[in-house]
N, C-alpha and C. Protein backbone atom coordinates (compact mmCIF):
# COMPACT_ATOMS: atom_id res chain seq x y z
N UNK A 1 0.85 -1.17 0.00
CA UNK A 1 0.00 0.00 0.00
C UNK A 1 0.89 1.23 0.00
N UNK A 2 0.59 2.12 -0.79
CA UNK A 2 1.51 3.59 -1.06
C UNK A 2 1.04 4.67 -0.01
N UNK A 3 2.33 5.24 -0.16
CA UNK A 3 1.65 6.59 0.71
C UNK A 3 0.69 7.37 0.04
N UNK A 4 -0.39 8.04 1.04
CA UNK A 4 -0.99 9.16 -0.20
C UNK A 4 -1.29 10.50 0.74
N UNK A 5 -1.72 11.65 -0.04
CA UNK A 5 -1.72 12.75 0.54
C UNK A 5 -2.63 12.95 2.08
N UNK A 6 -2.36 13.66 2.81
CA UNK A 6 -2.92 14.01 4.39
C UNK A 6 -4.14 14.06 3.82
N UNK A 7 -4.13 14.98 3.01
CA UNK A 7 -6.06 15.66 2.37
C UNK A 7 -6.74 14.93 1.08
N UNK A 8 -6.03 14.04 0.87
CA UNK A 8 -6.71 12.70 0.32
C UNK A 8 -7.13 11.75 1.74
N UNK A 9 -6.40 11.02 2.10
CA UNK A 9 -7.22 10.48 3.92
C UNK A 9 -8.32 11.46 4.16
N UNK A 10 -8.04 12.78 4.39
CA UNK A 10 -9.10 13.33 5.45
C UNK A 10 -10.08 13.73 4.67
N UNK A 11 -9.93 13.86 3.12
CA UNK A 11 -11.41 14.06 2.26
C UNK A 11 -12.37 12.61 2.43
N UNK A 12 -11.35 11.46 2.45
CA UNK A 12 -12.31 10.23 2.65
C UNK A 12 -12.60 9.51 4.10
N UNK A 13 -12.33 10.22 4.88
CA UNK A 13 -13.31 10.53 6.19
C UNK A 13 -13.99 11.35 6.34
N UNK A 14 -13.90 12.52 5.64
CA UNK A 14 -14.98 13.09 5.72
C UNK A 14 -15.89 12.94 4.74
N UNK A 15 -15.73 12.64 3.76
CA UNK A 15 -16.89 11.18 2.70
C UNK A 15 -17.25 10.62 3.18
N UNK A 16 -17.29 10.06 4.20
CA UNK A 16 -17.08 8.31 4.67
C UNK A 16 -18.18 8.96 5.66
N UNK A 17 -18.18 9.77 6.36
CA UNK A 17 -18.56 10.30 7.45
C UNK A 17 -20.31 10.95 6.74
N UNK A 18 -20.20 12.13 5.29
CA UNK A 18 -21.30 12.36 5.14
C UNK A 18 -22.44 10.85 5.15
N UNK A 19 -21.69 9.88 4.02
CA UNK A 19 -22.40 9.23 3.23
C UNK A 19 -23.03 8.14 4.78
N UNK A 20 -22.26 8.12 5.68
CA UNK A 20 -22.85 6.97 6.95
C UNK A 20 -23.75 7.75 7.66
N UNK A 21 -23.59 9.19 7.86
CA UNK A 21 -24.85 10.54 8.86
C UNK A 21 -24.29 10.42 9.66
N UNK A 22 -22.79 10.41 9.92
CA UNK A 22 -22.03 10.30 11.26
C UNK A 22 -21.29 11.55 11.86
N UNK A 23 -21.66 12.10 12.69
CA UNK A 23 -20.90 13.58 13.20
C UNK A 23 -20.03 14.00 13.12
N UNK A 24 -19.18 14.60 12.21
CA UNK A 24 -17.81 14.39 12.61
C UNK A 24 -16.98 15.76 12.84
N UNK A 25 -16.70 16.25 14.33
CA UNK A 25 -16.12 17.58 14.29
C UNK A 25 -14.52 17.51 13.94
N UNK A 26 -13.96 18.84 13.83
CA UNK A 26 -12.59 19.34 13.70
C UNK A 26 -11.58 17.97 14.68
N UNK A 27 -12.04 17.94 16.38
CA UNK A 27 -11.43 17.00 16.96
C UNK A 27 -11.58 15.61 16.95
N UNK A 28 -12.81 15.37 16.51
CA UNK A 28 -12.51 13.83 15.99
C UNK A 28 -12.13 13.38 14.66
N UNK A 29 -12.17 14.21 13.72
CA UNK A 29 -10.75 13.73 12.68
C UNK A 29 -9.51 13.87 12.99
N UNK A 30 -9.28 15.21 13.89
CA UNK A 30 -7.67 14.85 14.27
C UNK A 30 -7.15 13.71 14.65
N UNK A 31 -8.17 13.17 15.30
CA UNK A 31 -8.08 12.22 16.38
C UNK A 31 -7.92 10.42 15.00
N UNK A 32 -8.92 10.41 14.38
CA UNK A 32 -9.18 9.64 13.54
C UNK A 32 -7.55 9.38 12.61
N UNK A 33 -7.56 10.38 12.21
CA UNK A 33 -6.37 10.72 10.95
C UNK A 33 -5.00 10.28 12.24
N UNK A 34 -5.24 10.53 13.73
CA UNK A 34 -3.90 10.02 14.04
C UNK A 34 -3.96 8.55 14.52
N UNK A 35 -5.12 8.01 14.48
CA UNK A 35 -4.98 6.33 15.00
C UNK A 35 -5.07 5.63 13.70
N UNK A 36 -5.05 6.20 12.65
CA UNK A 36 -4.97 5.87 11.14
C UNK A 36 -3.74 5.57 10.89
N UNK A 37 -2.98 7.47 11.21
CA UNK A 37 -1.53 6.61 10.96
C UNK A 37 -0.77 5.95 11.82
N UNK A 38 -1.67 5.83 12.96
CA UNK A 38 -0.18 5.31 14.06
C UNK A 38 -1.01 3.28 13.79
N UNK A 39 -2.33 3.12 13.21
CA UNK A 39 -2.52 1.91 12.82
C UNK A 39 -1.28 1.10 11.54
N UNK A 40 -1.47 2.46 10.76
CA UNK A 40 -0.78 1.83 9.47
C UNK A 40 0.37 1.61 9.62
N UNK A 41 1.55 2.65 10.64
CA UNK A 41 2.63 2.24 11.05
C UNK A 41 3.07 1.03 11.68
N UNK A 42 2.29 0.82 12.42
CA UNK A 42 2.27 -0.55 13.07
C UNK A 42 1.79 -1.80 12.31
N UNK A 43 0.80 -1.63 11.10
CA UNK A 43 0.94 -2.92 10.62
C UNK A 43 1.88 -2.66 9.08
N UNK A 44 2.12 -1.49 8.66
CA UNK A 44 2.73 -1.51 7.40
C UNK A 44 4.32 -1.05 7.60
N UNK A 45 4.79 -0.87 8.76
CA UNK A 45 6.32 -0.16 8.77
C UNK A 45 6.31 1.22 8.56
N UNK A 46 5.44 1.98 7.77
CA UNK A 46 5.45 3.11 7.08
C UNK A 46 3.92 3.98 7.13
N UNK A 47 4.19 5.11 7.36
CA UNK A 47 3.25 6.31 7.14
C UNK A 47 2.46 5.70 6.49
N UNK A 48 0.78 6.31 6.35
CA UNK A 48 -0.20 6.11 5.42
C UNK A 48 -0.16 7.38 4.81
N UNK A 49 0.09 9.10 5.27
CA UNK A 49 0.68 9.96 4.25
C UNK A 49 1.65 10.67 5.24
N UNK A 50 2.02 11.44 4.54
CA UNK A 50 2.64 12.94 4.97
C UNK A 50 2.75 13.47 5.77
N UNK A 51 2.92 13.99 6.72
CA UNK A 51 2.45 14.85 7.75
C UNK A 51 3.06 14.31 8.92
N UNK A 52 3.47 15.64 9.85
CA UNK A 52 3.77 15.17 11.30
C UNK A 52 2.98 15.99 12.36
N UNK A 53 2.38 14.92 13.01
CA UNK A 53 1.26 15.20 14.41
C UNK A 53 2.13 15.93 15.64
N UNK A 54 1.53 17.00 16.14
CA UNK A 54 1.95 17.81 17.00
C UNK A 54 1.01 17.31 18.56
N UNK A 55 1.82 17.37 19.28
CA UNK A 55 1.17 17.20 20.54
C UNK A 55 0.18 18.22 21.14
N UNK A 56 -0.45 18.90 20.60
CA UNK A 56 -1.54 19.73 21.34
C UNK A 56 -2.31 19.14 22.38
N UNK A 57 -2.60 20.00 23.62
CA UNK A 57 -3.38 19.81 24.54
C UNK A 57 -4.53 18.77 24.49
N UNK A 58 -5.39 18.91 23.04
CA UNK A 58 -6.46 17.77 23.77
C UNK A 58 -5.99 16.90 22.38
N UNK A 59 -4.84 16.66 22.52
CA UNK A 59 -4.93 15.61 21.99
C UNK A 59 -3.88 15.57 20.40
N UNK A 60 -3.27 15.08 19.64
CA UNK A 60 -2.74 14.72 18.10
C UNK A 60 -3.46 15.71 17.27
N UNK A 61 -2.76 16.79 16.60
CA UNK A 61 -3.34 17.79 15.71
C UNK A 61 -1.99 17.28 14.26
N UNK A 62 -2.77 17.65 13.12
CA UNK A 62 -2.10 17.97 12.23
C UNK A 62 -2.12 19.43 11.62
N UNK A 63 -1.48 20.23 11.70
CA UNK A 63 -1.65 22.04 11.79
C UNK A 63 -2.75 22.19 10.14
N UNK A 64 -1.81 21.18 9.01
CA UNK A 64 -2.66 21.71 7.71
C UNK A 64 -4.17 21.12 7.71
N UNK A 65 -4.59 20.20 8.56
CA UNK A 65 -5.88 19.89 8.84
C UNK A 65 -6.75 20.51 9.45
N UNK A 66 -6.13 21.21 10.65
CA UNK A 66 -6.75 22.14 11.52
C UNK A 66 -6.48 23.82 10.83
N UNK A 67 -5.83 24.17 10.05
CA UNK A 67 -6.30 25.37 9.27
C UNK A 67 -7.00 25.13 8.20
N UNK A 68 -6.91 24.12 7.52
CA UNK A 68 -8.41 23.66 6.88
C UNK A 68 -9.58 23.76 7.40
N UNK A 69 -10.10 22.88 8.54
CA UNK A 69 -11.41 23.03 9.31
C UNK A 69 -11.81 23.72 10.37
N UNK A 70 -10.32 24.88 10.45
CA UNK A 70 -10.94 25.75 11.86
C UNK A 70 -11.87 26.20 12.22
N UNK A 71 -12.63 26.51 10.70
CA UNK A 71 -13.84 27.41 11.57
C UNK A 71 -15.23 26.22 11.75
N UNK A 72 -15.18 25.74 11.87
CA UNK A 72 -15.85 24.35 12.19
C UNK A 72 -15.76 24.43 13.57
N UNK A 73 -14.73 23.86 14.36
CA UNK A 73 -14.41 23.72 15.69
C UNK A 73 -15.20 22.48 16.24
N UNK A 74 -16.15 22.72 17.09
CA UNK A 74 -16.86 21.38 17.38
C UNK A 74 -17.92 21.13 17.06
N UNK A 75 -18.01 21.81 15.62
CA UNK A 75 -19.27 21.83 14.95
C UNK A 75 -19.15 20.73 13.95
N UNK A 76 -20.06 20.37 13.47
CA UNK A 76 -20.04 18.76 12.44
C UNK A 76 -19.52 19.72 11.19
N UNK A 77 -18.44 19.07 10.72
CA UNK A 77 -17.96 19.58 9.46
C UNK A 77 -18.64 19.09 8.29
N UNK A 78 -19.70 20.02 7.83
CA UNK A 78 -20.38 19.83 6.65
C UNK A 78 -19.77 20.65 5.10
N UNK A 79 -18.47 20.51 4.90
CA UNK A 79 -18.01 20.70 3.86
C UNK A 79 -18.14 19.90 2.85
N UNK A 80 -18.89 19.80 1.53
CA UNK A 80 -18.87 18.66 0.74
C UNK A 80 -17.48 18.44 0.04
N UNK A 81 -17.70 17.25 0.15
CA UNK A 81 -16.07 16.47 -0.30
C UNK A 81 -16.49 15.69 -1.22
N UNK A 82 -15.93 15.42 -2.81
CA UNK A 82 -15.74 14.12 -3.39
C UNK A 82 -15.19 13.01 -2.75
N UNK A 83 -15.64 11.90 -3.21
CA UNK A 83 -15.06 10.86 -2.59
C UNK A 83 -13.45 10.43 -3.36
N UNK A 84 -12.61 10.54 -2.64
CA UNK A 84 -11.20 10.85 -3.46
C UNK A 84 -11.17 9.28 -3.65
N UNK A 85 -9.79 9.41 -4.93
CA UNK A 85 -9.90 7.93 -5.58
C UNK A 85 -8.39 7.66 -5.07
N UNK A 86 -8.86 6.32 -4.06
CA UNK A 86 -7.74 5.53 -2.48
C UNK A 86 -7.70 4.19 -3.83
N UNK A 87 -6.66 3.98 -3.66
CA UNK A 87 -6.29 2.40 -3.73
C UNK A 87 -6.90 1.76 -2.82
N UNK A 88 -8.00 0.48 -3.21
CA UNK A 88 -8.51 -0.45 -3.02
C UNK A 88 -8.31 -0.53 -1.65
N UNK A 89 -6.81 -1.22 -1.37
CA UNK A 89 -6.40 -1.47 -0.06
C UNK A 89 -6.57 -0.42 0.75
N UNK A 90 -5.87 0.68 0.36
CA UNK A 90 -5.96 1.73 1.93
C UNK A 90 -7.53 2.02 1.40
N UNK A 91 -8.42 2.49 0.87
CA UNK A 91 -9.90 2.54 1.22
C UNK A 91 -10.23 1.53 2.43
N UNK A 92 -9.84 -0.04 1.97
CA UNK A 92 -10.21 -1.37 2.83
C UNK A 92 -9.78 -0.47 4.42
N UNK A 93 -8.11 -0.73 4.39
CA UNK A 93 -8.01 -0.25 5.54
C UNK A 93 -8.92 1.21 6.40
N UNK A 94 -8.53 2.24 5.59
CA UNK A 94 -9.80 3.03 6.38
C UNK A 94 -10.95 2.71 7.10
N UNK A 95 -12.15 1.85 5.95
CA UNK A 95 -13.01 1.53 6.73
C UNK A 95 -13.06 0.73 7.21
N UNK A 96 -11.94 -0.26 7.79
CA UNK A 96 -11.83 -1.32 8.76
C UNK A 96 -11.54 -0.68 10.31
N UNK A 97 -10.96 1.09 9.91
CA UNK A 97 -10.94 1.80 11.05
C UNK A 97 -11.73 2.84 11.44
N UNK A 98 -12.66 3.17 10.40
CA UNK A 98 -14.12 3.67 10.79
C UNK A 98 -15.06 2.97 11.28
N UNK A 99 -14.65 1.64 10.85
CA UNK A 99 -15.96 0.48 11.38
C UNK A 99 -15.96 0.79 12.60
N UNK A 100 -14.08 0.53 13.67
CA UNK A 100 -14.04 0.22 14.81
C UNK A 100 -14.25 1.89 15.45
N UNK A 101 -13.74 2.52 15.11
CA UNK A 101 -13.69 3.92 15.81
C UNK A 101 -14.32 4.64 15.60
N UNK A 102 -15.47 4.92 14.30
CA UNK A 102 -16.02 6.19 14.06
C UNK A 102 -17.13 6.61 14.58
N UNK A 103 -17.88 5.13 15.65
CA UNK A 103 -18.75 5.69 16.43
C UNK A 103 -18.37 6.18 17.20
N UNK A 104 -17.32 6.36 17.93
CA UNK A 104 -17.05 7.01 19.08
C UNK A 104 -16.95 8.45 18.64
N UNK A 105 -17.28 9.30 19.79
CA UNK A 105 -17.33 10.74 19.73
C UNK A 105 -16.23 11.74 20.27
N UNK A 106 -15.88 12.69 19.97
CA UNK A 106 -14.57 13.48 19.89
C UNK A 106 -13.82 13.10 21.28
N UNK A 107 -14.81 13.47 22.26
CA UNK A 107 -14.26 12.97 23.76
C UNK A 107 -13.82 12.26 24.12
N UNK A 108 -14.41 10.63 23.34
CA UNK A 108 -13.90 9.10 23.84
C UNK A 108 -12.50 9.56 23.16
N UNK A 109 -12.30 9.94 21.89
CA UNK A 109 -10.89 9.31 21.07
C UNK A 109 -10.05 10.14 21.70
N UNK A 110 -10.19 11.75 22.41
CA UNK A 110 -9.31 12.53 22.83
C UNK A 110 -8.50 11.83 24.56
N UNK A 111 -9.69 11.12 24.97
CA UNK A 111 -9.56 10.15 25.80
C UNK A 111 -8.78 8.84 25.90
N UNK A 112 -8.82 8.58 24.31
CA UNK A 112 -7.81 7.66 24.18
C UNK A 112 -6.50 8.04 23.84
N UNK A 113 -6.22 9.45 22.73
CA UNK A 113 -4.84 9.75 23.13
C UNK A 113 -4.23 10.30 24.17
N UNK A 114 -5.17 10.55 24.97
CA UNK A 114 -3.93 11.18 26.49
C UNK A 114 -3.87 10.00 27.09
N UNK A 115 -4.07 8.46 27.11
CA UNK A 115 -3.56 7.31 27.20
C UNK A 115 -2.11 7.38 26.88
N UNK A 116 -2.41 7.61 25.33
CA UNK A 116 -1.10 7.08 24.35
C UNK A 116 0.24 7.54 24.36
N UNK A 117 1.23 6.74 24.68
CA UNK A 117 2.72 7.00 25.43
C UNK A 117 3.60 7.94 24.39
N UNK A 118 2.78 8.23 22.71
CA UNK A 118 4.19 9.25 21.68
C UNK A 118 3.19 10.24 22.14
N UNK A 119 1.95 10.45 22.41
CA UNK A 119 1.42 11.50 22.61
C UNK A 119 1.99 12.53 23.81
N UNK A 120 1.95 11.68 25.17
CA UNK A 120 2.05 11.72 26.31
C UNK A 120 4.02 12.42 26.07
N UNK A 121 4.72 11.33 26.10
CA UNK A 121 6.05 11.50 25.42
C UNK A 121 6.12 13.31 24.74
N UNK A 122 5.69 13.56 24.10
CA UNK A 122 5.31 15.00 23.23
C UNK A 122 5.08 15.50 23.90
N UNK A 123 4.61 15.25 24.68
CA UNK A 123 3.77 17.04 25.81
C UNK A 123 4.92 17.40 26.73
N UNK A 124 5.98 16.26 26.93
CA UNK A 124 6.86 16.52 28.05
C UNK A 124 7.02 17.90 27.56
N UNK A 125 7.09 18.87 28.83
CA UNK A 125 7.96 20.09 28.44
C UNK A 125 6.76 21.51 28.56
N UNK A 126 5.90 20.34 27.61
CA UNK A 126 4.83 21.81 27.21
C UNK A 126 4.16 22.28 28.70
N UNK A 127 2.99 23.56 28.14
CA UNK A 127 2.51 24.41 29.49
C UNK A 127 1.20 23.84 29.49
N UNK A 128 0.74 23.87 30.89
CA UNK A 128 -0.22 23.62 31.35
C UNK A 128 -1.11 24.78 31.12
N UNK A 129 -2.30 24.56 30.16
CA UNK A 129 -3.61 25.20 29.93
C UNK A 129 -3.88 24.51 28.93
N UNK A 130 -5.37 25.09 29.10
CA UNK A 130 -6.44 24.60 28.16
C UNK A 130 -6.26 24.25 26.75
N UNK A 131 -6.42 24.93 26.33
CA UNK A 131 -6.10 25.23 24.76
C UNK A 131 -4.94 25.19 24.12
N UNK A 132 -3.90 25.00 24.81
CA UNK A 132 -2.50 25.72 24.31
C UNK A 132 -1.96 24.62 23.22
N UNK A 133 -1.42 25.74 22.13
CA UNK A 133 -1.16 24.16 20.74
C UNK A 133 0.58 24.33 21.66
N UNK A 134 1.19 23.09 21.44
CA UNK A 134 2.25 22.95 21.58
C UNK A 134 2.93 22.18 20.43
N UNK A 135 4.07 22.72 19.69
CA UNK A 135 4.80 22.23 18.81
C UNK A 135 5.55 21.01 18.76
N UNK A 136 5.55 20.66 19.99
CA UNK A 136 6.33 19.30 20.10
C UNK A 136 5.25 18.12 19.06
N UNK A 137 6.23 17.61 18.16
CA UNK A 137 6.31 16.71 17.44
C UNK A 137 5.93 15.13 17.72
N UNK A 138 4.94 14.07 17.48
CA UNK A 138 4.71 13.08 17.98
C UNK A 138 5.87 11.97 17.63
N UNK A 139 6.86 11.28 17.98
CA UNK A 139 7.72 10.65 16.92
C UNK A 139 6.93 9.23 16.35
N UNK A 140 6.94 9.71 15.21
CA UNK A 140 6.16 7.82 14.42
C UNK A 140 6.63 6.53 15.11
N UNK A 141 7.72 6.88 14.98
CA UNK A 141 8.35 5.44 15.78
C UNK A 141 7.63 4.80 17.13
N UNK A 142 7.70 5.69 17.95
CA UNK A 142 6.86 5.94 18.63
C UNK A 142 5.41 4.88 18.74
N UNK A 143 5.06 6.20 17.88
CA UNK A 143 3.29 5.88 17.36
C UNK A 143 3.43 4.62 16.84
N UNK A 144 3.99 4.28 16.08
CA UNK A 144 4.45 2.48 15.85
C UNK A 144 4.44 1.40 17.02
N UNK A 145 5.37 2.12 17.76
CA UNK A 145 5.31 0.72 19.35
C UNK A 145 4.51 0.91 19.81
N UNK A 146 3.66 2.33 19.97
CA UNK A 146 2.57 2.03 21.18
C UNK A 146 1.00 1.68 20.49
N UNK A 147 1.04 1.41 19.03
CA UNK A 147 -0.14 1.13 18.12
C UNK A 147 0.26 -0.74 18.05
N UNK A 148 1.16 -0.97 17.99
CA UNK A 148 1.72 -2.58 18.20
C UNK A 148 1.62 -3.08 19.87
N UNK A 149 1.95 -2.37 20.10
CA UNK A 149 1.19 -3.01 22.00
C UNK A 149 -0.30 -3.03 22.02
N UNK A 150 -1.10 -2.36 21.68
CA UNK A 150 -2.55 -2.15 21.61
C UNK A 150 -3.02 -3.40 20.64
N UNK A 151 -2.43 -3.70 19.69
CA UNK A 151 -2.74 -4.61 18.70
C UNK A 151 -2.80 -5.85 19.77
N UNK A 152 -1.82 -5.77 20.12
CA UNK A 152 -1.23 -7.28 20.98
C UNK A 152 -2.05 -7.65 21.72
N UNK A 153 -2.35 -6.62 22.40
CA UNK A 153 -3.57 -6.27 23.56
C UNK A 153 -4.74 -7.02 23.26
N UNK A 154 -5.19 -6.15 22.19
CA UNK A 154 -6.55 -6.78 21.91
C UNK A 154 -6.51 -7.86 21.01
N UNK A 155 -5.20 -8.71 20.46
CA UNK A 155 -5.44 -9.95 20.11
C UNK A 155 -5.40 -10.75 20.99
N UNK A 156 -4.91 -10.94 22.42
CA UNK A 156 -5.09 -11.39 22.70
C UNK A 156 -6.14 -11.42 24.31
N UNK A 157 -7.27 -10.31 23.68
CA UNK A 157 -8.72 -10.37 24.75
C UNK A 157 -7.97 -9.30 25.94
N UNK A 158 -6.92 -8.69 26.11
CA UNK A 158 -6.48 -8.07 27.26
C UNK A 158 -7.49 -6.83 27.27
């Protein structure tokens, strides 16, 4: 499976998202687009695209995603999107990770990355408040071991 662009992924979650009637604000695609790639790292070795996730406060931001949908915020992003044309496989993969995650709502997944140890790892340093974006960098590698422990996890019922 090839790499492909950040805004190819996030046009086909947010496709994916009109065509199912599923809510989807500014923070739960961040959120989506980063257990996407820290999935694909862990089962493919390699990025699914481009881009490096910043540790912001509530959670994995990608900056060109979030100046795309800012003015959205936690409003359902009703921008119409074509459905971009994914190779077979990464389409498959996507919705094998919308199946599992896309009911959940911005809160649960922001919930699950302040779990997550490249996230956690990233914030070292940064300031305590609300809102505050912090530049620290998530490292993939990272996002690789702690998306391969979770795998492990739940193959085997933990």
């Amino acid at each position: 499976m090839g790499r492909s662009c950040v805004q190819e992924v996030t046009n086909f979650i947010v496709w994916d998202s009109h065509e199912s009637g599923s809510y989807l604000s500014l923070p739960k695609l961040q959120k989506l687009l980063y257990f996407a790639q820290a999935r694909h790292l862990a089962l493919h070795g390699r990025p699914l695209f481009l881009g490096r996730f910043e540790a912001w406060s509530h959670g994995p931001a990608l900056r060109s995603v979030y100046n795309r949908f800012e003015k959205y915020g936690w409003r359902n992003i009703d921008e119409p999107v074509h459905r971009p044309d994914l190779p077979p496989e990464m389409e498959r993969f996507l919705k094998e990770l919308l199946d599992e995650l896309g009911a959940l709502d911005a809160r649960a997944l922001e919930a699950m990355t302040r779990r997550d140890d490249a996230w956690i790892a990233a914030r070292e340093g940064a300031p305590e408040c609300v809102d505050c974006r912090w530049e620290g960098l998530i490292s993939e590698p990272l996002m690789r071991e702690v998306q391969l422990r979770q795998l492990d996890r739940d193959a085997v019922g933990v």
